[in-house]
C-alpha atoms as a PDB file:
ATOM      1  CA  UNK A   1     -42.817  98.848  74.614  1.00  0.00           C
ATOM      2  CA  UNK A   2     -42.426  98.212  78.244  1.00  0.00           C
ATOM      3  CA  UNK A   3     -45.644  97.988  80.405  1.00  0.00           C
ATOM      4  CA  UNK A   4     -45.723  98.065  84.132  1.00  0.00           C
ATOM      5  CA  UNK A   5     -48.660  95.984  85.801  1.00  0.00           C
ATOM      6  CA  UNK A   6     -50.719  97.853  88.516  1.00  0.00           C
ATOM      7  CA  UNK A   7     -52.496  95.249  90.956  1.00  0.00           C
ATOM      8  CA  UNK A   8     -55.264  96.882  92.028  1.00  0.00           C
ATOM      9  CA  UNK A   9     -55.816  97.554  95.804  1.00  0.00           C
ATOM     10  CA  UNK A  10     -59.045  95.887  96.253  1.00  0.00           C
ATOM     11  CA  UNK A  11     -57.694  92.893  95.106  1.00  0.00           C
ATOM     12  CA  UNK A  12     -56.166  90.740  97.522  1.00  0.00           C
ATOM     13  CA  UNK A  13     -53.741  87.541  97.235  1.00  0.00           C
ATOM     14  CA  UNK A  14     -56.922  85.231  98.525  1.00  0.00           C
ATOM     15  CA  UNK A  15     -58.890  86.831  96.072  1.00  0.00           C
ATOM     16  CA  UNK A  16     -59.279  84.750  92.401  1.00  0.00           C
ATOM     17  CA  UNK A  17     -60.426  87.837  90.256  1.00  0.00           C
ATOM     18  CA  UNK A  18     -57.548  90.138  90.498  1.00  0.00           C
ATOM     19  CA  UNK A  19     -57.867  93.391  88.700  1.00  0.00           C
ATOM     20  CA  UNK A  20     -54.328  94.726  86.836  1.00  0.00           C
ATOM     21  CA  UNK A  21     -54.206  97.515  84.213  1.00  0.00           C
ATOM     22  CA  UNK A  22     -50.335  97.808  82.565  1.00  0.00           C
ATOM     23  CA  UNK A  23     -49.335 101.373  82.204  1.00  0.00           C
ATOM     24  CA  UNK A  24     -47.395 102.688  79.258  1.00  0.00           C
ATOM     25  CA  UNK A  25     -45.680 105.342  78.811  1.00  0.00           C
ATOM     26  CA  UNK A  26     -45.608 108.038  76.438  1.00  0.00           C
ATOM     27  CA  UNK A  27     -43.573 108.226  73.350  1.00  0.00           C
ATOM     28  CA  UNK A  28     -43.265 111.723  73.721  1.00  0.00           C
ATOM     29  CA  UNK A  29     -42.824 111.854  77.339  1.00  0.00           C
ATOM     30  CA  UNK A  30     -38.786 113.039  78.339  1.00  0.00           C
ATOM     31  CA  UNK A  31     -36.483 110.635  79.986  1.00  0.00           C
ATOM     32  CA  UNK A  32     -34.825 113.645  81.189  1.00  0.00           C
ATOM     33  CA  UNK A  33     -37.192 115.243  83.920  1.00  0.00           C
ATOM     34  CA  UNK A  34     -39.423 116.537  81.504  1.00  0.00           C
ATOM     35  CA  UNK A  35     -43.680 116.143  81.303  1.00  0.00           C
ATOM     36  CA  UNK A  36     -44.312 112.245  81.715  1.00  0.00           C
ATOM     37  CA  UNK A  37     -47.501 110.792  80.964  1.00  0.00           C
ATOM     38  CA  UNK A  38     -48.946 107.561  81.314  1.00  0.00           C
ATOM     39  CA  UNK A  39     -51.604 105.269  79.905  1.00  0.00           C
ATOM     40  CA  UNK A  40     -53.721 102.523  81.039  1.00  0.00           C
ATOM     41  CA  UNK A  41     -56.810 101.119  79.108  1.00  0.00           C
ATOM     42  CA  UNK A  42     -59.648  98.904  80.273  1.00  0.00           C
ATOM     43  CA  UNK A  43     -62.783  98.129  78.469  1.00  0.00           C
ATOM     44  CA  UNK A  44     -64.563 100.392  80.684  1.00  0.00           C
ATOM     45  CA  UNK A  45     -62.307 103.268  80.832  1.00  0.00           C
ATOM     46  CA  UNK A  46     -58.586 105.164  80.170  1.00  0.00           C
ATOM     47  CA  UNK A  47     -56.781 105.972  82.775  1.00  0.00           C
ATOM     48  CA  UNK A  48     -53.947 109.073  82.735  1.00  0.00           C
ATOM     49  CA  UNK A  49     -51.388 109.499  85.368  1.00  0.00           C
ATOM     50  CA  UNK A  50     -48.046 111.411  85.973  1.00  0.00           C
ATOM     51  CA  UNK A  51     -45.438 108.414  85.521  1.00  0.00           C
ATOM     52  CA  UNK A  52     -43.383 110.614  88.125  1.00  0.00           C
ATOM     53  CA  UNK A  53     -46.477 110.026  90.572  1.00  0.00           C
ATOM     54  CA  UNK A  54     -47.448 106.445  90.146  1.00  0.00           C
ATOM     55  CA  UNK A  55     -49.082 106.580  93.936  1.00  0.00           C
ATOM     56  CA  UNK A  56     -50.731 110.120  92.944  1.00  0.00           C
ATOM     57  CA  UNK A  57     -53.661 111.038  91.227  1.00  0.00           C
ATOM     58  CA  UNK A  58     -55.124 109.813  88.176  1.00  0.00           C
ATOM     59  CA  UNK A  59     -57.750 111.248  85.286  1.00  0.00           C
ATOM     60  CA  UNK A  60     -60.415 108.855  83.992  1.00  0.00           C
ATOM     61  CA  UNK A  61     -61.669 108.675  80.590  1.00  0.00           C
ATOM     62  CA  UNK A  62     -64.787 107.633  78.501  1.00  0.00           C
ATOM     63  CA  UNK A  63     -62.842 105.046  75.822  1.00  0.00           C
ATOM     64  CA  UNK A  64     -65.149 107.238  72.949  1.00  0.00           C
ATOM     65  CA  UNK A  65     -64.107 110.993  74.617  1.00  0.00           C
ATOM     66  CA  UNK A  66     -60.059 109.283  74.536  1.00  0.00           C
ATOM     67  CA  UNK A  67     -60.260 108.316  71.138  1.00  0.00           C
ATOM     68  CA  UNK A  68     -61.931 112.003  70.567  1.00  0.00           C
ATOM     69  CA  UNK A  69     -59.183 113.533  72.152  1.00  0.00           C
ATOM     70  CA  UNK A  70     -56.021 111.532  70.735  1.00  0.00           C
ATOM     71  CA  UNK A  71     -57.883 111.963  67.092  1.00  0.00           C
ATOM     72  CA  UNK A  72     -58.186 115.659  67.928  1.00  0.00           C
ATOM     73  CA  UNK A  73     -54.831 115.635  69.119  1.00  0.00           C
ATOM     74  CA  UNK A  74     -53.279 114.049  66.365  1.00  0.00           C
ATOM     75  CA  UNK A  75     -54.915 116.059  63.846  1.00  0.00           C
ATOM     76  CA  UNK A  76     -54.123 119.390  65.133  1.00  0.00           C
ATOM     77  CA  UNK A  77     -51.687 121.699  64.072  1.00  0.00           C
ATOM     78  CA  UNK A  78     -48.498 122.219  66.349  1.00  0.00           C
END
């Protein structure tokens, strides 16, 4: 699995506590121009971008209502 490392933008090179989250893509996500989604998990929260987007938006998750959804997810029929 490759992860790429975010530095966050409040942290800055004189700073000692840097904040970086590592990204990870999608298993199911396309290589061919397709839906991409990313992942990035903290203690405090899951993050959800467009891996097309890296600079754009972002969706932030509870880690309890992520695990809901993936187990929902998982579970459901297709």
């Amino acid at each position: 699995m490759n992860l790429v490392w975010f530095k966050s933008s409040h942290s800055t090179n004189e700073d000692v506590a840097c904040v970086e989250v590592a990204w990870r893509k999608s298993s199911y996500s396309s290589n061919e121009g397709g839906e991409c989604v990313e992942v990035a998990e903290t203690t405090a929260a899951v993050l959800v971008r467009d891996s097309k987007d890296a600079s754009g938006p972002h969706l932030t998750f509870d880690p309890a209502a992520w695990r809901a959804f993936v187990s929902f997810a998982a579970s459901a029929e297709v």
